[in-house]
Structures are given as structure tokens and as C-alpha cells.
PDB file of N, CA and C in Angstrom:
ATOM      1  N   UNK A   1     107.020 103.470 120.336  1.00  0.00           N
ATOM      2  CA  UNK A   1     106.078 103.805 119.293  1.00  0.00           C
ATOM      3  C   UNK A   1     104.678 103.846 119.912  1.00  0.00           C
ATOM      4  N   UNK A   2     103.869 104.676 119.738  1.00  0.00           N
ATOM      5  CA  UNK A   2     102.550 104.741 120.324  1.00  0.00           C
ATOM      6  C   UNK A   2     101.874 104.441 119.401  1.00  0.00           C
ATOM      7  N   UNK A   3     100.390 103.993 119.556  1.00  0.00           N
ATOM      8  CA  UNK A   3      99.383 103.671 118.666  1.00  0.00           C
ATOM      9  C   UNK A   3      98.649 103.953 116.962  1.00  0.00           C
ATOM     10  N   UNK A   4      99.137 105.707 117.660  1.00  0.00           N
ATOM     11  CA  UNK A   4      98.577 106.931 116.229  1.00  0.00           C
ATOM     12  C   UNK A   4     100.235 106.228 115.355  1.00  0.00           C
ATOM     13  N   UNK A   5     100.942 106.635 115.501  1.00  0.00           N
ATOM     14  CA  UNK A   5     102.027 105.948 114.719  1.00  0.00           C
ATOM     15  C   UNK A   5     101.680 104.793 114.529  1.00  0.00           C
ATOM     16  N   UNK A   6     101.483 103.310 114.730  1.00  0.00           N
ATOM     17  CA  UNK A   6     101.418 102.578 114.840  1.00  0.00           C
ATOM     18  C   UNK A   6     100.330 102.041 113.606  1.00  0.00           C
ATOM     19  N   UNK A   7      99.161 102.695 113.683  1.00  0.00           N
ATOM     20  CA  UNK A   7      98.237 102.738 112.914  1.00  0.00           C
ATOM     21  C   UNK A   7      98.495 103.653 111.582  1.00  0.00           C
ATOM     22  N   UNK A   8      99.423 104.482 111.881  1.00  0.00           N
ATOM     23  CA  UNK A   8      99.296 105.157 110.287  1.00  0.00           C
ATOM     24  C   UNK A   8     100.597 105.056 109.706  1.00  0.00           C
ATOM     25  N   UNK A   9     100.999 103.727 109.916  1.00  0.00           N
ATOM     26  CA  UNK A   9     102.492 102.958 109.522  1.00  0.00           C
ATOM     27  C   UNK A   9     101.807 101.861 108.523  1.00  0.00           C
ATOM     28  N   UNK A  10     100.776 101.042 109.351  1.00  0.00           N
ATOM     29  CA  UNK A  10      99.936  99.973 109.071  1.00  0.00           C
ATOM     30  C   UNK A  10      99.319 100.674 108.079  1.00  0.00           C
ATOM     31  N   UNK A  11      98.391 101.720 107.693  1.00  0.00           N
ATOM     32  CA  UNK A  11      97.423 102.218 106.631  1.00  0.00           C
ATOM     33  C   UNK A  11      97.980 102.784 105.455  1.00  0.00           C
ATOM     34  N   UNK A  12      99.462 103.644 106.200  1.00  0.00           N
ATOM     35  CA  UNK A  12     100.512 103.929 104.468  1.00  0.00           C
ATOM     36  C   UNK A  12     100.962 102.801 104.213  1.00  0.00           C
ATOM     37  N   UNK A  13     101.302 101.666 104.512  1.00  0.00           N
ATOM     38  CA  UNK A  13     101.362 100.169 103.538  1.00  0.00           C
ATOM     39  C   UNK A  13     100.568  99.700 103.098  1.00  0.00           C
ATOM     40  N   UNK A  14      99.390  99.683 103.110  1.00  0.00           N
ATOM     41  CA  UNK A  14      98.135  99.148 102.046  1.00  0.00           C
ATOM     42  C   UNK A  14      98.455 100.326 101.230  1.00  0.00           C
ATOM     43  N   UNK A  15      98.742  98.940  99.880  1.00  0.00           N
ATOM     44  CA  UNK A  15      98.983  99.971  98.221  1.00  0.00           C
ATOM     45  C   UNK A  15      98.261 100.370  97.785  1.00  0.00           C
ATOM     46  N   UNK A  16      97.137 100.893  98.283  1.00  0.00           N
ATOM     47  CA  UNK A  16      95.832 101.505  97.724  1.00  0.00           C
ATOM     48  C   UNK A  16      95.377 102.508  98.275  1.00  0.00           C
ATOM     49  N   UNK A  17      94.592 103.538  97.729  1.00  0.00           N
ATOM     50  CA  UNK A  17      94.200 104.854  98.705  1.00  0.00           C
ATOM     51  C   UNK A  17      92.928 104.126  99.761  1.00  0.00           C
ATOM     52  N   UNK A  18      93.225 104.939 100.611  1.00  0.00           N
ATOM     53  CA  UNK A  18      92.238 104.544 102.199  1.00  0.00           C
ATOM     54  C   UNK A  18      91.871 106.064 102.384  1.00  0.00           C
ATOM     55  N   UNK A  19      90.308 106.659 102.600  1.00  0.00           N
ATOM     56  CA  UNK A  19      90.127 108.537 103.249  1.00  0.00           C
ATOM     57  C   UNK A  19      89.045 107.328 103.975  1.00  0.00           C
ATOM     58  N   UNK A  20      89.283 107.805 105.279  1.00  0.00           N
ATOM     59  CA  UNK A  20      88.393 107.940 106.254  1.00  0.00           C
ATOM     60  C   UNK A  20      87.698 109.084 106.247  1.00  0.00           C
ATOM     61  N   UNK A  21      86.005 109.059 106.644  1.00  0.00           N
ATOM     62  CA  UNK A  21      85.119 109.871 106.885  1.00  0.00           C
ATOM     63  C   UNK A  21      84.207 109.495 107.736  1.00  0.00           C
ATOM     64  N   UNK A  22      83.935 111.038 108.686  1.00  0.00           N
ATOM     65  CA  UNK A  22      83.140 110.489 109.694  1.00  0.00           C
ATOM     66  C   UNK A  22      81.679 110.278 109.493  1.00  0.00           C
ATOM     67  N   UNK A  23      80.896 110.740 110.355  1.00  0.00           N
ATOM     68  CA  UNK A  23      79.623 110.551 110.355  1.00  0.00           C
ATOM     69  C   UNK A  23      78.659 111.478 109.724  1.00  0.00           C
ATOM     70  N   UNK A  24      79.702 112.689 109.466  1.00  0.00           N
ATOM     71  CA  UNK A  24      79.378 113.870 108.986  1.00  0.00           C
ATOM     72  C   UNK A  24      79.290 113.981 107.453  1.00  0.00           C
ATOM     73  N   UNK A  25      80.161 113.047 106.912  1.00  0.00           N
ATOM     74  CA  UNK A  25      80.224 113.313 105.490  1.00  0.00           C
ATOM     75  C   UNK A  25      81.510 113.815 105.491  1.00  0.00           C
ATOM     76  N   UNK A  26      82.773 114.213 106.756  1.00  0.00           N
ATOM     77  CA  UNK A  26      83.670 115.339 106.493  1.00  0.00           C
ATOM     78  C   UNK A  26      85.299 114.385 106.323  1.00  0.00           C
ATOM     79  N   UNK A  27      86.238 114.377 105.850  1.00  0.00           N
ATOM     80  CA  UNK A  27      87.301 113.814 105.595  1.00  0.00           C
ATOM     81  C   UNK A  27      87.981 113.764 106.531  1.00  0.00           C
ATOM     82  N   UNK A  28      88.460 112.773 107.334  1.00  0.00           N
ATOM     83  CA  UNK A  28      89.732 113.039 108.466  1.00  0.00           C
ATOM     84  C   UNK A  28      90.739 112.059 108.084  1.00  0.00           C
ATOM     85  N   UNK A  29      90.885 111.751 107.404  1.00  0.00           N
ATOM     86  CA  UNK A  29      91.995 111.282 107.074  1.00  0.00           C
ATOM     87  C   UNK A  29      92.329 110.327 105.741  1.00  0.00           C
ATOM     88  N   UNK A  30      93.416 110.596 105.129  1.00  0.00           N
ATOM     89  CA  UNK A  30      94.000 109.712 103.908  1.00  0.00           C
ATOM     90  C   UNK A  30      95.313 109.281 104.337  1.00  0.00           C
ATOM     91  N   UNK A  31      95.457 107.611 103.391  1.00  0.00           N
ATOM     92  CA  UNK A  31      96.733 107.445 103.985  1.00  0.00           C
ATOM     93  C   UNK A  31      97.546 108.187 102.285  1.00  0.00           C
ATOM     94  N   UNK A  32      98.818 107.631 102.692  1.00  0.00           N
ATOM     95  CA  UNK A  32      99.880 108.059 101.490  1.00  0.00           C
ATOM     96  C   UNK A  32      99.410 108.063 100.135  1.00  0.00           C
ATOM     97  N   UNK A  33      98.559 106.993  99.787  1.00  0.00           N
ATOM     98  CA  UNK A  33      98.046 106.612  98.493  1.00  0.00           C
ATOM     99  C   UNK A  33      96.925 107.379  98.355  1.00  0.00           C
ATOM    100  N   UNK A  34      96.339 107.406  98.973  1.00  0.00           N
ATOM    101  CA  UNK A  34      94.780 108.510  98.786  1.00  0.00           C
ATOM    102  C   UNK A  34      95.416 110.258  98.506  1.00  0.00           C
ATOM    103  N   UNK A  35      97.016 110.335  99.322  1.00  0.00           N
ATOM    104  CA  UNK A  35      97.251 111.600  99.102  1.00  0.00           C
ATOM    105  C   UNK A  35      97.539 111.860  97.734  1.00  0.00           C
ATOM    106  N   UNK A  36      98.212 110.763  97.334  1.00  0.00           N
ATOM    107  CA  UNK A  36      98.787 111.143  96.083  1.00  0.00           C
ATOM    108  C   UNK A  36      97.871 110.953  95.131  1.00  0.00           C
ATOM    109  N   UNK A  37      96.822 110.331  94.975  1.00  0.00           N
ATOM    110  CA  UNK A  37      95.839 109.922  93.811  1.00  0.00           C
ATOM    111  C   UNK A  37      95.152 111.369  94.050  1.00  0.00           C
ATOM    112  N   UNK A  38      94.384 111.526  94.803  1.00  0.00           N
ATOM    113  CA  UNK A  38      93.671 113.372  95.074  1.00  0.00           C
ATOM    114  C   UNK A  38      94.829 114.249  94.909  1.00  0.00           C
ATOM    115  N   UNK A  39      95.764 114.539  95.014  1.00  0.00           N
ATOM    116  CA  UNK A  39      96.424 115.372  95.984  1.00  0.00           C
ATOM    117  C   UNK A  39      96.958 116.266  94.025  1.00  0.00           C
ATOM    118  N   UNK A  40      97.737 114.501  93.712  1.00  0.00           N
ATOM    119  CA  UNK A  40      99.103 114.995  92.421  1.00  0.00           C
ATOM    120  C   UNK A  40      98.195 113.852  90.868  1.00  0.00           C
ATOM    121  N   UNK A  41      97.610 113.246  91.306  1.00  0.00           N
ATOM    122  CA  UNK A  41      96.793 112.969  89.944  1.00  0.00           C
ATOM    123  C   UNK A  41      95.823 113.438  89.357  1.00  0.00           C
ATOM    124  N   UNK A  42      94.668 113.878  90.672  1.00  0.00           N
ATOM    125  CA  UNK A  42      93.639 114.432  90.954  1.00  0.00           C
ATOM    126  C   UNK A  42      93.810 115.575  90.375  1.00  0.00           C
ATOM    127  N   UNK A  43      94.744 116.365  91.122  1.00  0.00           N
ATOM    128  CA  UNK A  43      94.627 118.013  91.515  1.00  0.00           C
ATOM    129  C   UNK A  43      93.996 118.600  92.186  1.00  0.00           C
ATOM    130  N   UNK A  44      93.252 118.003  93.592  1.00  0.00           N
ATOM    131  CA  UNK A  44      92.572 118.267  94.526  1.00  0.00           C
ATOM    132  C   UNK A  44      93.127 119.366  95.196  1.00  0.00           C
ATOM    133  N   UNK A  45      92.834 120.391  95.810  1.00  0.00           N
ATOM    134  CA  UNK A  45      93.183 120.878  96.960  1.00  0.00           C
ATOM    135  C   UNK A  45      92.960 120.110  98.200  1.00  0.00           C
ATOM    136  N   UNK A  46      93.545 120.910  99.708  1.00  0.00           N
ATOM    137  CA  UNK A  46      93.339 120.063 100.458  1.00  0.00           C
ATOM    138  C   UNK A  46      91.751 119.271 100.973  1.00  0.00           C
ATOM    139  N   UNK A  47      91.718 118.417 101.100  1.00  0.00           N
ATOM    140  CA  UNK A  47      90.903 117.616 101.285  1.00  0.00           C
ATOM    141  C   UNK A  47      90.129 117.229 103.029  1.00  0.00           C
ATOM    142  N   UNK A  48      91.215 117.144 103.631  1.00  0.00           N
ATOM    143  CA  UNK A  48      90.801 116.752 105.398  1.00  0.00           C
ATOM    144  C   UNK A  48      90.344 117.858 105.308  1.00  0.00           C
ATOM    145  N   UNK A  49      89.051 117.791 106.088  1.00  0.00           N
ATOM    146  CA  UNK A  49      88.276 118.888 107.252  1.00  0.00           C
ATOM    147  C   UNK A  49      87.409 118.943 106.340  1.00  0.00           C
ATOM    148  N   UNK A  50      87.303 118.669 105.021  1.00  0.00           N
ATOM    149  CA  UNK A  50      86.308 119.073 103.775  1.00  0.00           C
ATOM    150  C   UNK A  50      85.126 118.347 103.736  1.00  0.00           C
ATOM    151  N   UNK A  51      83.996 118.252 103.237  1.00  0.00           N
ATOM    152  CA  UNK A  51      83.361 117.187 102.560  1.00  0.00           C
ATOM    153  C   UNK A  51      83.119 116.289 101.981  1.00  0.00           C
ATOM    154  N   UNK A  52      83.373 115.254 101.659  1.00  0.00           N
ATOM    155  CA  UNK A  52      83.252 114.022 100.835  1.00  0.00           C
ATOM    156  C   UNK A  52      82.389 114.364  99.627  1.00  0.00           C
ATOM    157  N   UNK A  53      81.550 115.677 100.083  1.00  0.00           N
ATOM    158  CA  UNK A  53      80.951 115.830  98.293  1.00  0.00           C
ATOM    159  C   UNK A  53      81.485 117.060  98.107  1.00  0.00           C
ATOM    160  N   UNK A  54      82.555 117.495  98.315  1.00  0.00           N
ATOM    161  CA  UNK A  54      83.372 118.893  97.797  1.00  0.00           C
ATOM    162  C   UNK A  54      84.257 117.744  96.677  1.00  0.00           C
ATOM    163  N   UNK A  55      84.661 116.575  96.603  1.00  0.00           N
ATOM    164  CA  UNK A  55      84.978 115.627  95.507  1.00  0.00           C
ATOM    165  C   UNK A  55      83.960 114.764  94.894  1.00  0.00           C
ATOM    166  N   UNK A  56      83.221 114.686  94.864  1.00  0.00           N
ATOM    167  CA  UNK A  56      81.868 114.139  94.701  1.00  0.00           C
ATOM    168  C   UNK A  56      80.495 114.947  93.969  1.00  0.00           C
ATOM    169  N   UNK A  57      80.567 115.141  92.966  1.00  0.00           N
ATOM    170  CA  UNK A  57      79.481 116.239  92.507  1.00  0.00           C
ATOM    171  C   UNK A  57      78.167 115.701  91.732  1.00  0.00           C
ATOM    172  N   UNK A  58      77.962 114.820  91.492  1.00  0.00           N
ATOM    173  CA  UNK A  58      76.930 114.497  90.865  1.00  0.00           C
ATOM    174  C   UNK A  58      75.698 114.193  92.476  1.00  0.00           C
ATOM    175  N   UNK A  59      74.560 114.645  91.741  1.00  0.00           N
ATOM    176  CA  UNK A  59      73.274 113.902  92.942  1.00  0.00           C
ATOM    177  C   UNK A  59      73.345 112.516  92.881  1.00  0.00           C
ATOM    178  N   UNK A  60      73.955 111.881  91.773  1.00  0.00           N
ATOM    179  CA  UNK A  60      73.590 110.389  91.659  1.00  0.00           C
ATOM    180  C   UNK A  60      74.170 109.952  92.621  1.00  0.00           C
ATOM    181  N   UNK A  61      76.026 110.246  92.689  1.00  0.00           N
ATOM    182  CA  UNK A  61      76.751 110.080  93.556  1.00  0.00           C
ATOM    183  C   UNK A  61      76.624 110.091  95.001  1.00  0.00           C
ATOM    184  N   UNK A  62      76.276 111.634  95.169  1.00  0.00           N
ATOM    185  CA  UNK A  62      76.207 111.694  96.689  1.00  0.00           C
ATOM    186  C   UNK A  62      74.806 110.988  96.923  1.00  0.00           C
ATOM    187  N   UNK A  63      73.867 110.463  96.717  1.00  0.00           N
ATOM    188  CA  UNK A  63      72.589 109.446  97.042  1.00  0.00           C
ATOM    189  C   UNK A  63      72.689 108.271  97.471  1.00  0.00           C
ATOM    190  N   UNK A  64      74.433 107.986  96.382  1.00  0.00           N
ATOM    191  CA  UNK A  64      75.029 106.649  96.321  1.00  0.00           C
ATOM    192  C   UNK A  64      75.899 106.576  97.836  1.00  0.00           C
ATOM    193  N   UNK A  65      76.205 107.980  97.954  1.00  0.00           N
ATOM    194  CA  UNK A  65      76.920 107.758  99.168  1.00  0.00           C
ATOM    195  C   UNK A  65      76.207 107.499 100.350  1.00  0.00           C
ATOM    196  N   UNK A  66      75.300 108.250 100.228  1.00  0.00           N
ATOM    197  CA  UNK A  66      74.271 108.608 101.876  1.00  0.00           C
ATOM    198  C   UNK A  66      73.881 107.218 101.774  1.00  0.00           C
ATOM    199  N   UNK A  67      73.685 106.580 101.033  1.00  0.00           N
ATOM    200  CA  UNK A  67      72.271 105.282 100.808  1.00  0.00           C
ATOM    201  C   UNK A  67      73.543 103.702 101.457  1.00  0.00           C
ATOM    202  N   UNK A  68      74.978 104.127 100.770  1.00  0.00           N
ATOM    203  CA  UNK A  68      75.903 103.203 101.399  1.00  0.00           C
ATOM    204  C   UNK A  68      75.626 103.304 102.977  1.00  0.00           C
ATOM    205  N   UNK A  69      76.034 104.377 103.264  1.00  0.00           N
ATOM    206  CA  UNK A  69      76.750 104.902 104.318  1.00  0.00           C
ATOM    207  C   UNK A  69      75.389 104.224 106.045  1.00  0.00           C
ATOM    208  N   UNK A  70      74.024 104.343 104.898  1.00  0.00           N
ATOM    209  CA  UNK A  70      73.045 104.135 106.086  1.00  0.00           C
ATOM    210  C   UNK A  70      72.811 102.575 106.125  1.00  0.00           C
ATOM    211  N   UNK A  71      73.180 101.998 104.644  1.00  0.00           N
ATOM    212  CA  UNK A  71      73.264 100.485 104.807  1.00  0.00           C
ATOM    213  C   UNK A  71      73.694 100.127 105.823  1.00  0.00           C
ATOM    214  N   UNK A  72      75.382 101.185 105.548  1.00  0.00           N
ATOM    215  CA  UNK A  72      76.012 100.214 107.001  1.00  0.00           C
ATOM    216  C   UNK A  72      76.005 100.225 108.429  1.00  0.00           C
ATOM    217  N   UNK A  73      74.975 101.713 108.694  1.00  0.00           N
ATOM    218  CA  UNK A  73      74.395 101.695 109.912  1.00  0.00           C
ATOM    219  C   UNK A  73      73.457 100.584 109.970  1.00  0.00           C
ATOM    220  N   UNK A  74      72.926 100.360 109.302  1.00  0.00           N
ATOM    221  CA  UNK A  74      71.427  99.168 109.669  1.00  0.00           C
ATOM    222  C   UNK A  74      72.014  97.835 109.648  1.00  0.00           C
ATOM    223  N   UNK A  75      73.236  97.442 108.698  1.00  0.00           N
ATOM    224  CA  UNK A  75      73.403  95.703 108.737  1.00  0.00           C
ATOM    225  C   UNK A  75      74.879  95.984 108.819  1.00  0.00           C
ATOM    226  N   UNK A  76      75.723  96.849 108.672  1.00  0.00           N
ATOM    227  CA  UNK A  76      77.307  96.449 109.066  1.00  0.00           C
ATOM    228  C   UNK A  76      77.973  95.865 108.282  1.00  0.00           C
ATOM    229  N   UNK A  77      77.295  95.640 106.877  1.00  0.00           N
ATOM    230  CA  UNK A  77      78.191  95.355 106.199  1.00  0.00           C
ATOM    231  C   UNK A  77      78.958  95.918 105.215  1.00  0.00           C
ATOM    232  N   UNK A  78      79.842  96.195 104.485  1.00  0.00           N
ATOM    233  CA  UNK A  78      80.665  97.087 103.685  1.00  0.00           C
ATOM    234  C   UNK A  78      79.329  97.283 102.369  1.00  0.00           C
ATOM    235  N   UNK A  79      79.845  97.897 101.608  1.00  0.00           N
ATOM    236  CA  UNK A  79      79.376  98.365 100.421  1.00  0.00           C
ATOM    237  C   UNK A  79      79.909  98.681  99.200  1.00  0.00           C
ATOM    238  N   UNK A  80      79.624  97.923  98.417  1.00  0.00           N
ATOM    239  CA  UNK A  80      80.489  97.963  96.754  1.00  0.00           C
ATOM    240  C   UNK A  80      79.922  99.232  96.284  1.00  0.00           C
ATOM    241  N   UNK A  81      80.715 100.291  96.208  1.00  0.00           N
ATOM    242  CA  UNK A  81      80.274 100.999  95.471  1.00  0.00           C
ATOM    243  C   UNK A  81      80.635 100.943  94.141  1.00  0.00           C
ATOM    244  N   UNK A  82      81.506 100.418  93.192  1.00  0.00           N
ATOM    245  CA  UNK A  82      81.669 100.456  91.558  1.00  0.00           C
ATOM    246  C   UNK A  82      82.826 100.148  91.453  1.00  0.00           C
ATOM    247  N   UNK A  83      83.883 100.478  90.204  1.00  0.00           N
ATOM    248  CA  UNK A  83      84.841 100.115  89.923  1.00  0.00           C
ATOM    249  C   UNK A  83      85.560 101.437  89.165  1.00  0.00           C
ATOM    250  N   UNK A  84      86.819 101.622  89.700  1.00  0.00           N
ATOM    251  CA  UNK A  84      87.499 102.889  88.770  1.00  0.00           C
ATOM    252  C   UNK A  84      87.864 102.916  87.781  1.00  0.00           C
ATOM    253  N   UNK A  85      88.279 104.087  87.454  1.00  0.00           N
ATOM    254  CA  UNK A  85      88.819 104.022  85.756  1.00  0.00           C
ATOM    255  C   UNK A  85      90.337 103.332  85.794  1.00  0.00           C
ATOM    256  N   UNK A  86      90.495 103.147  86.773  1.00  0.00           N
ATOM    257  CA  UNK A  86      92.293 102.375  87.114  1.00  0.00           C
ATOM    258  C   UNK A  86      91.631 100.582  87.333  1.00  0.00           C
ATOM    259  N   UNK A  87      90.681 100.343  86.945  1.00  0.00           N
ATOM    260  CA  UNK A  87      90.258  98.607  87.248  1.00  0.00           C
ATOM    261  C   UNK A  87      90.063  98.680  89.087  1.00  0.00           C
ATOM    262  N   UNK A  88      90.149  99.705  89.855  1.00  0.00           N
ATOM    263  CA  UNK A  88      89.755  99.401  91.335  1.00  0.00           C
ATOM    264  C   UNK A  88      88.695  99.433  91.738  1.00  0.00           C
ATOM    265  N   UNK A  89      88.722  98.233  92.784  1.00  0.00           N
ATOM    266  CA  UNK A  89      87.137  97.940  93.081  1.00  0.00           C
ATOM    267  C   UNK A  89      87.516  98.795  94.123  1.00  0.00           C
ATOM    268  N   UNK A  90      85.911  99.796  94.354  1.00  0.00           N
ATOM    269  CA  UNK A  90      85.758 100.849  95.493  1.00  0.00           C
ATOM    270  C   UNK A  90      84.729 100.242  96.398  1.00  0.00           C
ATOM    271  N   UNK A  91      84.929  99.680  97.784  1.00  0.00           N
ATOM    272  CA  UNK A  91      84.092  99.994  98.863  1.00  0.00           C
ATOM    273  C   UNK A  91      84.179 100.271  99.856  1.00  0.00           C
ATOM    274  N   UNK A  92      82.891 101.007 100.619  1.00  0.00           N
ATOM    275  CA  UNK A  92      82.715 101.600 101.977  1.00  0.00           C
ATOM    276  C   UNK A  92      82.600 100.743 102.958  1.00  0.00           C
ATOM    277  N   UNK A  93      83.748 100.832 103.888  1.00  0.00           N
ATOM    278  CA  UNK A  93      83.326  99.503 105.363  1.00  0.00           C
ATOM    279  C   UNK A  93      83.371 100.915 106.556  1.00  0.00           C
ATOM    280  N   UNK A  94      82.230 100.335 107.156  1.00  0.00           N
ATOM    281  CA  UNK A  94      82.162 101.409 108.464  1.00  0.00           C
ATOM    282  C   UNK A  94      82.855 100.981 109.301  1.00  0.00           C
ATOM    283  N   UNK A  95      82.973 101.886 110.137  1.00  0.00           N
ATOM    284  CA  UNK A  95      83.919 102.170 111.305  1.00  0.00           C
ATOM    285  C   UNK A  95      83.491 102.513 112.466  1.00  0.00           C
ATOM    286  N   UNK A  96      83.601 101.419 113.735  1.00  0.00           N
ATOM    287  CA  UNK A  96      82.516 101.454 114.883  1.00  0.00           C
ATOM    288  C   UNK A  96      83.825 102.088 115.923  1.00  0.00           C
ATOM    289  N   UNK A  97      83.500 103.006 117.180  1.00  0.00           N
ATOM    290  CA  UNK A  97      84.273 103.193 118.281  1.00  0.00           C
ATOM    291  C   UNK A  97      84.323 102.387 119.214  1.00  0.00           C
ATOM    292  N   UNK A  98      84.949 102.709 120.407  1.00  0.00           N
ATOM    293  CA  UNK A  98      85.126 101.845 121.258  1.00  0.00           C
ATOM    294  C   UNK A  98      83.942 101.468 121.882  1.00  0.00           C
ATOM    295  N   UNK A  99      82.846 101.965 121.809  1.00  0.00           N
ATOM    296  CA  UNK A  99      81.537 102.112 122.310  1.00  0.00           C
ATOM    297  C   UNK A  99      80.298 101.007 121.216  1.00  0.00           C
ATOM    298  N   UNK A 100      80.907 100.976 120.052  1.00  0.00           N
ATOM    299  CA  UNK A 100      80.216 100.058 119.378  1.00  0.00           C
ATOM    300  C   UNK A 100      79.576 101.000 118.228  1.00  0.00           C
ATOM    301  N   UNK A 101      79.164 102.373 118.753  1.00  0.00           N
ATOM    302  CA  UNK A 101      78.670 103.360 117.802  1.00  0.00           C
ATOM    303  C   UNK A 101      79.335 103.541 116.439  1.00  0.00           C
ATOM    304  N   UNK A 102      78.528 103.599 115.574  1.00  0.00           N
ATOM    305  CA  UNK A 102      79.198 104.228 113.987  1.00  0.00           C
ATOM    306  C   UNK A 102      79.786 105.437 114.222  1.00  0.00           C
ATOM    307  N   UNK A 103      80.987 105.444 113.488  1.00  0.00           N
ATOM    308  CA  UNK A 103      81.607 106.715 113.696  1.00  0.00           C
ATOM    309  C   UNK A 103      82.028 107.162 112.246  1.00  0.00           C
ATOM    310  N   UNK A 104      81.704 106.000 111.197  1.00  0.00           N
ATOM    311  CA  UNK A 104      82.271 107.287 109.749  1.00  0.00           C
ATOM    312  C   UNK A 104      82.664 105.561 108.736  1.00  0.00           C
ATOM    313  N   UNK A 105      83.288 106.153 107.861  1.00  0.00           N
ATOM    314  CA  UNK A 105      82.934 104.884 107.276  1.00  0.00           C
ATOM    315  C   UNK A 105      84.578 105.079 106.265  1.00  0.00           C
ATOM    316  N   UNK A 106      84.994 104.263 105.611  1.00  0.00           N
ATOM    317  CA  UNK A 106      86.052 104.881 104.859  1.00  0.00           C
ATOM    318  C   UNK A 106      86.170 103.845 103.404  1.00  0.00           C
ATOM    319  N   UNK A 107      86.639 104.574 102.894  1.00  0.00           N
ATOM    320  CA  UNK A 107      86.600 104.782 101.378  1.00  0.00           C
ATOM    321  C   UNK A 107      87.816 103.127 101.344  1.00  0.00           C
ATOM    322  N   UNK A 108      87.692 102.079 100.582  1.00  0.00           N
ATOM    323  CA  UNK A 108      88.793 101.330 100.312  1.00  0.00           C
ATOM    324  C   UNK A 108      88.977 100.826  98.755  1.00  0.00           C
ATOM    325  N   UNK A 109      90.328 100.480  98.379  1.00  0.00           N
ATOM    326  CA  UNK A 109      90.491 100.505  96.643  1.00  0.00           C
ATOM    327  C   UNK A 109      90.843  99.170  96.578  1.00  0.00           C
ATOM    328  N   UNK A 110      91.009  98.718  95.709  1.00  0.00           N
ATOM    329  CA  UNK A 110      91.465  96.850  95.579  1.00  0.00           C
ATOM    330  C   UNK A 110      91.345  96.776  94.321  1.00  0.00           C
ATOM    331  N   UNK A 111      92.467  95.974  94.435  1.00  0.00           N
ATOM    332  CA  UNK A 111      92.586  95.164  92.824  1.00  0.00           C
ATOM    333  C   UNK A 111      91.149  94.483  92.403  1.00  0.00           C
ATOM    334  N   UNK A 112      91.171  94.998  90.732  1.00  0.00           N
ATOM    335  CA  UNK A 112      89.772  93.920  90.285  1.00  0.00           C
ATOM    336  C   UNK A 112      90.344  92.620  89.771  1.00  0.00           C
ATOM    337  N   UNK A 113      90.057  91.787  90.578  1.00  0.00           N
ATOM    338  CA  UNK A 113      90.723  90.489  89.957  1.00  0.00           C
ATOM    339  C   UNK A 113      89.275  89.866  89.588  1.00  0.00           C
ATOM    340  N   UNK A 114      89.407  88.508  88.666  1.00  0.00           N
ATOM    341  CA  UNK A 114      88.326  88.169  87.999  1.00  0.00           C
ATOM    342  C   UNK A 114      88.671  86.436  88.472  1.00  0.00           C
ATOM    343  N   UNK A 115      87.983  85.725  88.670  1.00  0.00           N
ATOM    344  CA  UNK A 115      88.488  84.276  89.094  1.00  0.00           C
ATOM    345  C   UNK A 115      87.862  83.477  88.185  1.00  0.00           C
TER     346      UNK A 115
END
């Protein structure tokens, strides 16, 4: 088993949608759950290679995105962006390369639990 397998064995088992995006704003990847929530709930067309605001249309939104996205260049830490109409908490954790550089940041879903 090599790595790319390895890793997208590990990301289709988290029960929640995961889209990675790079630095660009552009989609490279969803695991199983992100396909099916865009893909067959949604009614998205395809999505990789696209924009993050080709699903995303409001200015409020994409402001919300850029303004996450540079947080987590400056302090590294994730970003709550809100809660879905399914009770999921949505946030952005960036994604550094082997080099340490930001490389894109990705979308994560989670149960809203209340304690």
C-alpha cells in the first residue's frame, strides 16, 4: 500500500465531509462524504479543479473565507466558521508542506455536541 492510498483510506473514514483547498481558493480534493453531500444532496456539479466560491456565493461568505483562510496564515490556528443546517460545526484548519509553508486549508464537519 503506498501513502496516496493510505491517506485517502484514513480521510474516507472520517464520517463527515473533508474538501481540501489550496492556496488558491481552488478544490483538490473531497473525501467520500464531501462527495456525496455536494455531489447527490447538493446537486453540485463537479467540484475539484473549481473554486471554493463557484459553491460559495454570497460577498459575506467569501470575506468569511479569505479573512479565515489569512488568520491561519498569521497564527495557525483553525477557524470556526458557523454551524450547518444538519447541526455541523464547520471549520477551516490549514495545511502546511513539508517545507513548513501554507499550502491550502480544508473545510472540516463535526458533530455539534453541547456539554
Amino acid at each position: 500500500m503506498d501513502e496516496k492510498e493510505m491517506m485517502e483510506g484514513i480521510l474516507n473514514s472520517y464520517p463527515y465531509p473533508i474538501v481540501f483547498v489550496d492556496g488558491g481558493y481552488v478544490i483538490r480534493y473531497m473525501n467520500r462524504y464531501a462527495k456525496y453531500h455536494y455531489y447527490q444532496e447538493r446537486g453540485y456539479g463537479e467540484l475539484i479543479g473549481r473554486s471554493l466560491f463557484d459553491c460559495h456565493f454570497t460577498e459575506e461568505a467569501k470575506a468569511r473565507i479569505r479573512a479565515g483562510w489569512e488568520s491561519i496564515q498569521r497564527n495557525g490556528k483553525e477557524v470556526f466558521v458557523g454551524v450547518s443546517a444538519r447541526n455541523l460545526r464547520i471549520y477551516m484548519q490549514g495545511v502546511q508542506g513539508r517545507d513548513g509553508r501554507w499550502i491550502g486549508f480544508f473545510e472540516r464537519f463535526e458533530l455539534n455536541q453541547t456539554r
